[in-house]
N, C-alpha and C. Protein backbone atom coordinates (compact mmCIF):
# COMPACT_ATOMS: atom_id res chain seq x y z
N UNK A 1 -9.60 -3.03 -16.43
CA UNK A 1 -8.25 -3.48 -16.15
C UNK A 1 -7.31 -2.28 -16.01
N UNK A 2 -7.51 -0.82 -17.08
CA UNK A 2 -6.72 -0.33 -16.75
C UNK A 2 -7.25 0.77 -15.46
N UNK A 3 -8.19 0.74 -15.12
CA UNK A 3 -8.49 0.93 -13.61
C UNK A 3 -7.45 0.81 -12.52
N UNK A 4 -7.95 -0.66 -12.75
CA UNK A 4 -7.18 -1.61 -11.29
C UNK A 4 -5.70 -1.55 -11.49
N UNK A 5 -5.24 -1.28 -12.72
CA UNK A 5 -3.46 -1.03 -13.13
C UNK A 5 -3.07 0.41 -12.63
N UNK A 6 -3.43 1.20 -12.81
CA UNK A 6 -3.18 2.98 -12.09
C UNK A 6 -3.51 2.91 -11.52
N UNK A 7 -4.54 1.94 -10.04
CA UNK A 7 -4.97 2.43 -8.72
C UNK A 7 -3.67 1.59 -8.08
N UNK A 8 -3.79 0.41 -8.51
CA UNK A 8 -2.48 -0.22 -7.88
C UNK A 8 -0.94 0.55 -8.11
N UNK A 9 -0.84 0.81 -9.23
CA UNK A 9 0.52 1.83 -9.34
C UNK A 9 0.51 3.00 -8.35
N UNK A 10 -0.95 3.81 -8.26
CA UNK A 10 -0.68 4.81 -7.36
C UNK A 10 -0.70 4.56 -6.08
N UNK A 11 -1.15 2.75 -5.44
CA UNK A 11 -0.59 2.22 -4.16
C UNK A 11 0.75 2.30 -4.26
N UNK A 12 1.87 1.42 -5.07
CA UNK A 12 3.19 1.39 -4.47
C UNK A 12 3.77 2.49 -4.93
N UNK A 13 3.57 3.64 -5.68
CA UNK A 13 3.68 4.96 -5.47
C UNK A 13 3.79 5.43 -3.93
N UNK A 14 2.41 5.31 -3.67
CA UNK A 14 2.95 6.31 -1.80
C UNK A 14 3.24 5.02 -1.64
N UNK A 15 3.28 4.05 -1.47
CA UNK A 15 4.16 3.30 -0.60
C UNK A 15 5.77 3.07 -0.47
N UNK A 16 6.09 3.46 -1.80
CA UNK A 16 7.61 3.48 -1.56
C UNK A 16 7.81 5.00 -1.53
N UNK A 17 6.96 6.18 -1.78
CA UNK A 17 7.47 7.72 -1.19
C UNK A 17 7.44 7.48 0.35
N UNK A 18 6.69 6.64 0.85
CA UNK A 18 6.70 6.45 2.30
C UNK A 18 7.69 5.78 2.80
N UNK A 19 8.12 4.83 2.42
CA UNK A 19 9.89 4.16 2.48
C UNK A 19 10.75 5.35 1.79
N UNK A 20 10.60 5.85 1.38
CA UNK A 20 11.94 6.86 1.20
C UNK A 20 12.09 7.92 2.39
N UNK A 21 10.49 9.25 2.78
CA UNK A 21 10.53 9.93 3.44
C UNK A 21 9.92 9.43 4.91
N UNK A 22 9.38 8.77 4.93
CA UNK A 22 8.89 7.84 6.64
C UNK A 22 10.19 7.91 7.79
N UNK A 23 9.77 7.79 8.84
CA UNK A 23 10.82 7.53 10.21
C UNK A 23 10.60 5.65 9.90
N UNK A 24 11.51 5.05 10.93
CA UNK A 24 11.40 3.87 11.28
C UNK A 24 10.36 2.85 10.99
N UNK A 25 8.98 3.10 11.98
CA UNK A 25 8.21 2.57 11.79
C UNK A 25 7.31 2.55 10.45
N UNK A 26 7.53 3.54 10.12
CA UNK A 26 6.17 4.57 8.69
C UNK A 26 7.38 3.26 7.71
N UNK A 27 8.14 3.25 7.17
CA UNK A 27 9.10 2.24 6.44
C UNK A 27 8.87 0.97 6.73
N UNK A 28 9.31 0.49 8.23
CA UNK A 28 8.56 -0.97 8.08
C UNK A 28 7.29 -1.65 7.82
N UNK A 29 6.29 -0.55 7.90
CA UNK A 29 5.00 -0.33 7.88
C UNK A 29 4.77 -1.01 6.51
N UNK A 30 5.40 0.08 5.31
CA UNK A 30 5.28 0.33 3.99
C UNK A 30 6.15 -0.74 3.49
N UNK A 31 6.66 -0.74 3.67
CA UNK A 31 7.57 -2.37 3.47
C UNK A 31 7.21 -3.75 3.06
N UNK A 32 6.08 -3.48 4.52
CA UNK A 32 5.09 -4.83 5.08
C UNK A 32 4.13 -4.55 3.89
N UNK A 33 3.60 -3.91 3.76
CA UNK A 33 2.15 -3.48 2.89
C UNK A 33 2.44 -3.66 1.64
N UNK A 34 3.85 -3.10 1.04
CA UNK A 34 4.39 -2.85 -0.39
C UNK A 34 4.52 -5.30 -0.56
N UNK A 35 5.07 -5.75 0.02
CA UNK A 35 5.08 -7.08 -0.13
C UNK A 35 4.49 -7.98 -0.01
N UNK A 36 3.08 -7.87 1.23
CA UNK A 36 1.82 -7.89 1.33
C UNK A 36 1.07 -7.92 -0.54
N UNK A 37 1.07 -6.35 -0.66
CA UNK A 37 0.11 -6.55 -1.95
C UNK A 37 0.84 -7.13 -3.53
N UNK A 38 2.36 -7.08 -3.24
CA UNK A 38 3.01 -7.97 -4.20
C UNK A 38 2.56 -9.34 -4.57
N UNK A 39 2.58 -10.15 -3.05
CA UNK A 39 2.53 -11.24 -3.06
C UNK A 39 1.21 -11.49 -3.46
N UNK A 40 0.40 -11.12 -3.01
CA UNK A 40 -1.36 -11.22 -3.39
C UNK A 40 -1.12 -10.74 -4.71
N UNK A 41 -0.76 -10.27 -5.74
CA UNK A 41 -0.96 -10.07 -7.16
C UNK A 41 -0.32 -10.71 -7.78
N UNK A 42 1.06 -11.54 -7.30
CA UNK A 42 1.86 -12.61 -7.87
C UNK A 42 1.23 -13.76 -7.72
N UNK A 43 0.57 -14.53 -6.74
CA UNK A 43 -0.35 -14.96 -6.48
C UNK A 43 -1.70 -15.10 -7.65
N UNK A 44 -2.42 -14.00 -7.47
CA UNK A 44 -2.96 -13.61 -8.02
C UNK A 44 -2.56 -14.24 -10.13
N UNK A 45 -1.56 -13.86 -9.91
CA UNK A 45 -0.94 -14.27 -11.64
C UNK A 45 -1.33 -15.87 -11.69
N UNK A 46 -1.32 -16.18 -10.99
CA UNK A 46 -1.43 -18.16 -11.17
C UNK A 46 -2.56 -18.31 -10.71
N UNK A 47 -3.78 -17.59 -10.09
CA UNK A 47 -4.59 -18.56 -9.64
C UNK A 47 -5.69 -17.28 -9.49
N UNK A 48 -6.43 -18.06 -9.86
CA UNK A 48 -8.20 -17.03 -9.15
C UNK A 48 -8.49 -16.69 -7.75
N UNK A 49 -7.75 -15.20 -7.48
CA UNK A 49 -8.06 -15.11 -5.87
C UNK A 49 -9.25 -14.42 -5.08
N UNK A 50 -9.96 -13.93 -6.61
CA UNK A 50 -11.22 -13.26 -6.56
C UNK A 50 -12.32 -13.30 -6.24
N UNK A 51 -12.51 -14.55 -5.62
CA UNK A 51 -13.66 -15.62 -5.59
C UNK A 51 -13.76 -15.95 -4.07
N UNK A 52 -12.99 -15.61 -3.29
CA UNK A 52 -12.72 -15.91 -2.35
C UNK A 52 -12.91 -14.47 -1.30
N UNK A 53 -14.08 -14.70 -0.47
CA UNK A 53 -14.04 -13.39 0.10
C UNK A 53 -13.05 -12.95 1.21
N UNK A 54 -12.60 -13.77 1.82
CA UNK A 54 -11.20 -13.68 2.77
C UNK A 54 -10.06 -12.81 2.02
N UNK A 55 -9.64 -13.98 0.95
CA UNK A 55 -8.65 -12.94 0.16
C UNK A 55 -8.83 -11.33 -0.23
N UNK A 56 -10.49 -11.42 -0.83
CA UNK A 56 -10.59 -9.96 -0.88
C UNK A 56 -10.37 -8.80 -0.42
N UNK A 57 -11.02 -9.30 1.01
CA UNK A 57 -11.11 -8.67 2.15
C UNK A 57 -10.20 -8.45 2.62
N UNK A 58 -8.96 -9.47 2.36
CA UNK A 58 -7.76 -9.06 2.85
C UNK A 58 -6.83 -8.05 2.00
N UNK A 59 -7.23 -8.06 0.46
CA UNK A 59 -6.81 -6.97 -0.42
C UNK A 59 -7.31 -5.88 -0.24
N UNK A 60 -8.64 -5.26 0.29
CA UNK A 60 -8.97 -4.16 0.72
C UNK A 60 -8.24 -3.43 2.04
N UNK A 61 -8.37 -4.62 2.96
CA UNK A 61 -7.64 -4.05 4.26
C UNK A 61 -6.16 -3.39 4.26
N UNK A 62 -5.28 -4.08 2.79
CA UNK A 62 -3.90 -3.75 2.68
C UNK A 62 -4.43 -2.32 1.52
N UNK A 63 -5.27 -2.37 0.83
CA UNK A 63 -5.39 -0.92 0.50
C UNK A 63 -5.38 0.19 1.27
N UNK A 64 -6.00 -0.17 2.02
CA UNK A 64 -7.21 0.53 3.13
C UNK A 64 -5.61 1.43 4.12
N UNK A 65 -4.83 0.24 4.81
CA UNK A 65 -3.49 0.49 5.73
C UNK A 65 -3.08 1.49 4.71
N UNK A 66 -2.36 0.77 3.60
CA UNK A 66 -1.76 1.77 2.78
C UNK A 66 -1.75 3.63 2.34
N UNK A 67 -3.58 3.64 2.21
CA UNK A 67 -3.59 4.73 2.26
C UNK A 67 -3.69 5.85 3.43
N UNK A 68 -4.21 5.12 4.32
CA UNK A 68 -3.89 5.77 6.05
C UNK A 68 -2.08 5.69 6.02
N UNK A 69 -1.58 5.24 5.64
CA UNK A 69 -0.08 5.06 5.92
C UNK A 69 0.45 6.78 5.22
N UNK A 70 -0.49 6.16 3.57
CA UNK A 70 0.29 7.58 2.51
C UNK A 70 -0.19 9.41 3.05
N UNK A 71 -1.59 8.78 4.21
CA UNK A 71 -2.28 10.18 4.96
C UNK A 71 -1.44 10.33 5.91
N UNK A 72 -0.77 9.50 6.63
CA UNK A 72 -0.19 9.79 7.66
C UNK A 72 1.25 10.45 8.06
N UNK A 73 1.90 10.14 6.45
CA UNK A 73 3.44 10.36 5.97
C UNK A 73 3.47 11.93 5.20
N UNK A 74 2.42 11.99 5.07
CA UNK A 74 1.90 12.92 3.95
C UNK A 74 1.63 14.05 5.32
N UNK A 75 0.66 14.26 6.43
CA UNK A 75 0.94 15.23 7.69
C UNK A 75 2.15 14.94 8.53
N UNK A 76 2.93 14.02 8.49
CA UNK A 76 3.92 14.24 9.11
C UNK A 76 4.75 15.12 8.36
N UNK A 77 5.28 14.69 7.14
CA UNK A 77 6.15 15.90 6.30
C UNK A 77 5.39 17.27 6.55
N UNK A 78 4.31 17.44 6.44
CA UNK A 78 3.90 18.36 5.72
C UNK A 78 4.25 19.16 7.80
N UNK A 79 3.76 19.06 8.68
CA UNK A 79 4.26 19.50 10.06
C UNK A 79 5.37 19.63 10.23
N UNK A 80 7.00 19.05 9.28
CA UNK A 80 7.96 19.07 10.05
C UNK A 80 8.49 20.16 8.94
N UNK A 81 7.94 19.94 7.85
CA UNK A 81 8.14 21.61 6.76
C UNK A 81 7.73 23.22 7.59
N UNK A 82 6.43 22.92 8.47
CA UNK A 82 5.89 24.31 9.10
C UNK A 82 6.56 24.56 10.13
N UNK A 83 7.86 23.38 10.92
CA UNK A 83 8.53 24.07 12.40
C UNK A 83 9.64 24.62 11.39
């Protein structure tokens, strides 16, 4: 449990450093994803969503965006620091 509690914290970690430092899209992106995996864990609080391989699958895929999102925000800063 406390696994899945610090991997999820260090999701909406880059996800809201990505709503702070992101352009336009990189924000709505993170936005979408940050409320996305809210809702699936609020969710989650009332009901067994574990069991269900759709749901899963759909909790991986919003991991999955997320961290391509936190790779992607993460070389953009890091390129607009080297001009």
């Amino acid at each position: 449990i406390i696994t899945f509690l610090l991997y999820t914290a260090g999701f909406f970690k880059a996800t809201f450093k990505a709503l702070k430092n992101g352009d336009k899209a990189i924000k709505a992106l993170a936005a979408a994803l940050a409320a996305a995996m809210g809702g699936l864990l609020l969710k989650g609080m009332t009901d067994n969503i574990w069991y269900n391989f759709r749901i899963l699958a759909f909790f991986w895929v919003i991991v999955a965006i997320g961290v391509a999102l936190a790779n992607v925000n993460t070389k953009e800063n890091t390129n607009e620091n080297q001009i």
